[in-house]
N, C-alpha and C. Protein backbone atom coordinates (compact mmCIF):
# COMPACT_ATOMS: atom_id res chain seq x y z
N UNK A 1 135.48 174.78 95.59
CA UNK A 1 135.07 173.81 96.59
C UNK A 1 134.39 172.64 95.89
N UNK A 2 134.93 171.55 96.16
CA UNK A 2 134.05 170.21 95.81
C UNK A 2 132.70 169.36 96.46
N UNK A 3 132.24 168.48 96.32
CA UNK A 3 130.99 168.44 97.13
C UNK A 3 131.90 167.57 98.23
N UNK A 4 132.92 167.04 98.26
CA UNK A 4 133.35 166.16 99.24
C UNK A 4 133.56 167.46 100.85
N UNK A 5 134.33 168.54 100.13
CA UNK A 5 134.42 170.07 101.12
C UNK A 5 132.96 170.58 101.66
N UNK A 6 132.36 170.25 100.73
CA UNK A 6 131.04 170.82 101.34
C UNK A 6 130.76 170.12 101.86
N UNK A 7 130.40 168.90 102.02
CA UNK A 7 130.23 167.81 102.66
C UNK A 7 130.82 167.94 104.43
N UNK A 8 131.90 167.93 104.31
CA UNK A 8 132.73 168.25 105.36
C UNK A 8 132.23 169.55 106.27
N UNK A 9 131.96 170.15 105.47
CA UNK A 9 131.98 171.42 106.20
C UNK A 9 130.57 171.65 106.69
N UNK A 10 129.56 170.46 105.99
CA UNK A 10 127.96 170.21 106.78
C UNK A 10 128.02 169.38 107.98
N UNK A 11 129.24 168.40 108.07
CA UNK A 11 129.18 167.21 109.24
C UNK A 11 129.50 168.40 110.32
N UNK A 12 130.50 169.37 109.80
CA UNK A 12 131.19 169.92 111.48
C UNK A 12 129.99 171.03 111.67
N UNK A 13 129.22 171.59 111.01
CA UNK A 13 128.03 172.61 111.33
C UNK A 13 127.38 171.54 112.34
N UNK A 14 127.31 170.68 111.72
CA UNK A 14 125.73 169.50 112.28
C UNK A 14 126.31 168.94 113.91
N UNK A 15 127.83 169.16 113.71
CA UNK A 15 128.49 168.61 114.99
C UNK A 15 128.85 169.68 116.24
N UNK A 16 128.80 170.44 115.62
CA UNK A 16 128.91 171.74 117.11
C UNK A 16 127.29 172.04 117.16
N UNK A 17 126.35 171.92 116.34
CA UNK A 17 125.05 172.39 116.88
C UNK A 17 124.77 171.18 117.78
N UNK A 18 125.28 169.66 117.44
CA UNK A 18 124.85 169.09 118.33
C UNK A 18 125.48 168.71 119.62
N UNK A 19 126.72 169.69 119.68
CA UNK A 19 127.17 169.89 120.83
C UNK A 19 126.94 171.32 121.70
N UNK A 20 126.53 172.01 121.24
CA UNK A 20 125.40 172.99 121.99
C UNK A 20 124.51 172.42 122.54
N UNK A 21 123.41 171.95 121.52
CA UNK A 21 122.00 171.78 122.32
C UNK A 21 122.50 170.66 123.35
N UNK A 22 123.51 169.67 123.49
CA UNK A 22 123.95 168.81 124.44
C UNK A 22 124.36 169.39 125.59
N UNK A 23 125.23 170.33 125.65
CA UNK A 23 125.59 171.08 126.66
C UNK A 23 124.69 172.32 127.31
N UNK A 24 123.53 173.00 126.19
CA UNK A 24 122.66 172.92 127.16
C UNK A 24 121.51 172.35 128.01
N UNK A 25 121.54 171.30 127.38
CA UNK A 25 120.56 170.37 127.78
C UNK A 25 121.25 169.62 129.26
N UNK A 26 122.26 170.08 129.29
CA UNK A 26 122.98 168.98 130.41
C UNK A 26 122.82 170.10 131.62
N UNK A 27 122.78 171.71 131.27
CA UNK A 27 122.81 172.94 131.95
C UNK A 27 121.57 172.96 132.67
N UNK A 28 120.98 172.25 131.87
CA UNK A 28 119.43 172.33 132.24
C UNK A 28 119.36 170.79 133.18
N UNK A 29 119.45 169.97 132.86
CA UNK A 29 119.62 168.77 133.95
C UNK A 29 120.44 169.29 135.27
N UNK A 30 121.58 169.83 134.98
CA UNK A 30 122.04 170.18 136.08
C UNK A 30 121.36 170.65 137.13
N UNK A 31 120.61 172.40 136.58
CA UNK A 31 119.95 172.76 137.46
C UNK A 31 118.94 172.28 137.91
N UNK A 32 118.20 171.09 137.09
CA UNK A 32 117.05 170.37 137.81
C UNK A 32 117.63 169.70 138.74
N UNK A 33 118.77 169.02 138.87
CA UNK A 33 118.93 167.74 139.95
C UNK A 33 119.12 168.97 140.88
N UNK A 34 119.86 170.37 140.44
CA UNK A 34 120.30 171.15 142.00
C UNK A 34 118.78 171.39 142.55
N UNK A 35 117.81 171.56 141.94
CA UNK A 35 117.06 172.08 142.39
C UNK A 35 116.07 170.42 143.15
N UNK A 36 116.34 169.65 142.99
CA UNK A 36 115.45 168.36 143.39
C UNK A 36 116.47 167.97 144.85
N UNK A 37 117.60 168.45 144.77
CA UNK A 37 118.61 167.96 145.80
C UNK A 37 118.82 169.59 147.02
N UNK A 38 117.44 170.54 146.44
CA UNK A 38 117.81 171.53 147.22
C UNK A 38 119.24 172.44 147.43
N UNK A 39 120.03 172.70 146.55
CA UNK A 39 120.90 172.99 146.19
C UNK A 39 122.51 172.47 146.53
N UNK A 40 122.30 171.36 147.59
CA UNK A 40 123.01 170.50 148.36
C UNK A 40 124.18 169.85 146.75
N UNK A 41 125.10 170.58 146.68
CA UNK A 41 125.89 169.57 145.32
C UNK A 41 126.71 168.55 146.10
N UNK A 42 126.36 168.48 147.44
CA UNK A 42 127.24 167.24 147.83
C UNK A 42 126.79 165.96 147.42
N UNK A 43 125.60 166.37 147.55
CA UNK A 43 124.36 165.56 147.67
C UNK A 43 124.30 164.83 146.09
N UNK A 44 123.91 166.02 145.19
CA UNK A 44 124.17 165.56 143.51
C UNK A 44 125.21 165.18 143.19
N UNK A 45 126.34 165.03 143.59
CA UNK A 45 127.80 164.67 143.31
C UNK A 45 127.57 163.44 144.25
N UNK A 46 127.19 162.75 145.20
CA UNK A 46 127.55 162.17 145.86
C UNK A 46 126.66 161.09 144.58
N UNK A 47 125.09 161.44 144.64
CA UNK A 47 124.27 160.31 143.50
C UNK A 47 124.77 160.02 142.38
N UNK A 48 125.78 161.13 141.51
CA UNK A 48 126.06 161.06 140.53
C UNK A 48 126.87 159.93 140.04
N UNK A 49 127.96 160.09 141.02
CA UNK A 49 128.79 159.20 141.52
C UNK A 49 128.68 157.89 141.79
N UNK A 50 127.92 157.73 142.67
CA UNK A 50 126.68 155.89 142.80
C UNK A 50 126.39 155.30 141.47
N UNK A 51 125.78 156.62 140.35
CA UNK A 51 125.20 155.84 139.22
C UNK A 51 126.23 155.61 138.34
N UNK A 52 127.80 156.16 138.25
CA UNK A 52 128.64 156.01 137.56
C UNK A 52 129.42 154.55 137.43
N UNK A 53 129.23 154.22 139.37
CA UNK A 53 129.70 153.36 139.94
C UNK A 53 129.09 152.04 139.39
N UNK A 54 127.83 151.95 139.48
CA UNK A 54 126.83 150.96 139.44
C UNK A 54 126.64 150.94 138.01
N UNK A 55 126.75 151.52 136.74
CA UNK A 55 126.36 151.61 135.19
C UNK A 55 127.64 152.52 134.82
N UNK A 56 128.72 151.94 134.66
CA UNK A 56 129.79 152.10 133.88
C UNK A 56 129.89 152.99 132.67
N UNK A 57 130.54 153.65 131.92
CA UNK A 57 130.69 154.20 129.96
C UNK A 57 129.37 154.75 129.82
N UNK A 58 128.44 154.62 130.54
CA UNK A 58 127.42 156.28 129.94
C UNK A 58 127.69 157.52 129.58
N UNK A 59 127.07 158.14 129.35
CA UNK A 59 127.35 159.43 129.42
C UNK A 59 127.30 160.57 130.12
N UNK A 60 127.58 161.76 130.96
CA UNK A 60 127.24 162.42 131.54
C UNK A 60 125.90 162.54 131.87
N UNK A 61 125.40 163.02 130.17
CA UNK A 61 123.71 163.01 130.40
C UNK A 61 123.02 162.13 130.87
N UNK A 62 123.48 160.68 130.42
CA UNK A 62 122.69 159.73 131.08
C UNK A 62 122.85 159.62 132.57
N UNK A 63 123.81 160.07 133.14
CA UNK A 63 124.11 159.78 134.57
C UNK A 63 123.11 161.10 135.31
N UNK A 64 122.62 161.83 134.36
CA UNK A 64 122.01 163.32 134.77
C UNK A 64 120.49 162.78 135.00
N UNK A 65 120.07 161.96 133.62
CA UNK A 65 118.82 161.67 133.81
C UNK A 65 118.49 160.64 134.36
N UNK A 66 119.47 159.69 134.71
CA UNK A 66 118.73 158.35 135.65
C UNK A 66 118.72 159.07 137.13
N UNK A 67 119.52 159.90 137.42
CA UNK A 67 119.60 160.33 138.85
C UNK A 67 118.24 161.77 139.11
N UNK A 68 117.85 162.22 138.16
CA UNK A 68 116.42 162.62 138.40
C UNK A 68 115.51 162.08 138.45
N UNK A 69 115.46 161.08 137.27
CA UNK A 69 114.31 160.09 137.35
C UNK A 69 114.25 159.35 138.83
N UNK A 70 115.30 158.62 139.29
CA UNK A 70 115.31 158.39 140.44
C UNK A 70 114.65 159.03 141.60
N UNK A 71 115.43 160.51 141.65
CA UNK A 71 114.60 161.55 142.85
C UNK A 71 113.18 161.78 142.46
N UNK A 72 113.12 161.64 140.93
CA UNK A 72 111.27 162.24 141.26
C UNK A 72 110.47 161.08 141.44
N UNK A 73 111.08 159.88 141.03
CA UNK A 73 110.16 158.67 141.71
C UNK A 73 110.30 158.16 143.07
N UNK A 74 110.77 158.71 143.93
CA UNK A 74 111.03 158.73 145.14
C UNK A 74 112.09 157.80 145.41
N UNK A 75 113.10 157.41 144.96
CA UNK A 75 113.91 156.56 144.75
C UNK A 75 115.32 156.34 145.73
């Protein structure tokens, strides 16, 4: 193995861990908005949706955390 292989083979470690902690971090947003929207997912799908509408190419997560921030500031 060369250092260019090793190399390689540190980006894709570094790239699925940081697609774990992303996906649970989004598991965990999830269940906060279910739980701020009272388990209503019409309700979280319906906001989710608004903020996608209104702020374009974000990301999931970001569409996770402006729409809590929103509900807990009474928004």
């Amino acid at each position: 193995m060369n250092t260019q292989d090793v190399k390689a083979i540190w980006e894709q470690i570094i790239n699925n861990c940081q697609s774990l902690t992303n996906s649970n971090s989004q598991g965990q947003l999830k269940q906060e908005l279910m739980t701020l929207v009272h388990g209503n997912a019409a309700t979280a799908n319906r906001l989710l949706t608004g903020e996608q509408r209104r702020h374009p190419n974000h990301t999931q997560q970001w569409y996770l955390e402006k729409v809590i921030y929103d509900l807990q500031r009474g928004r």
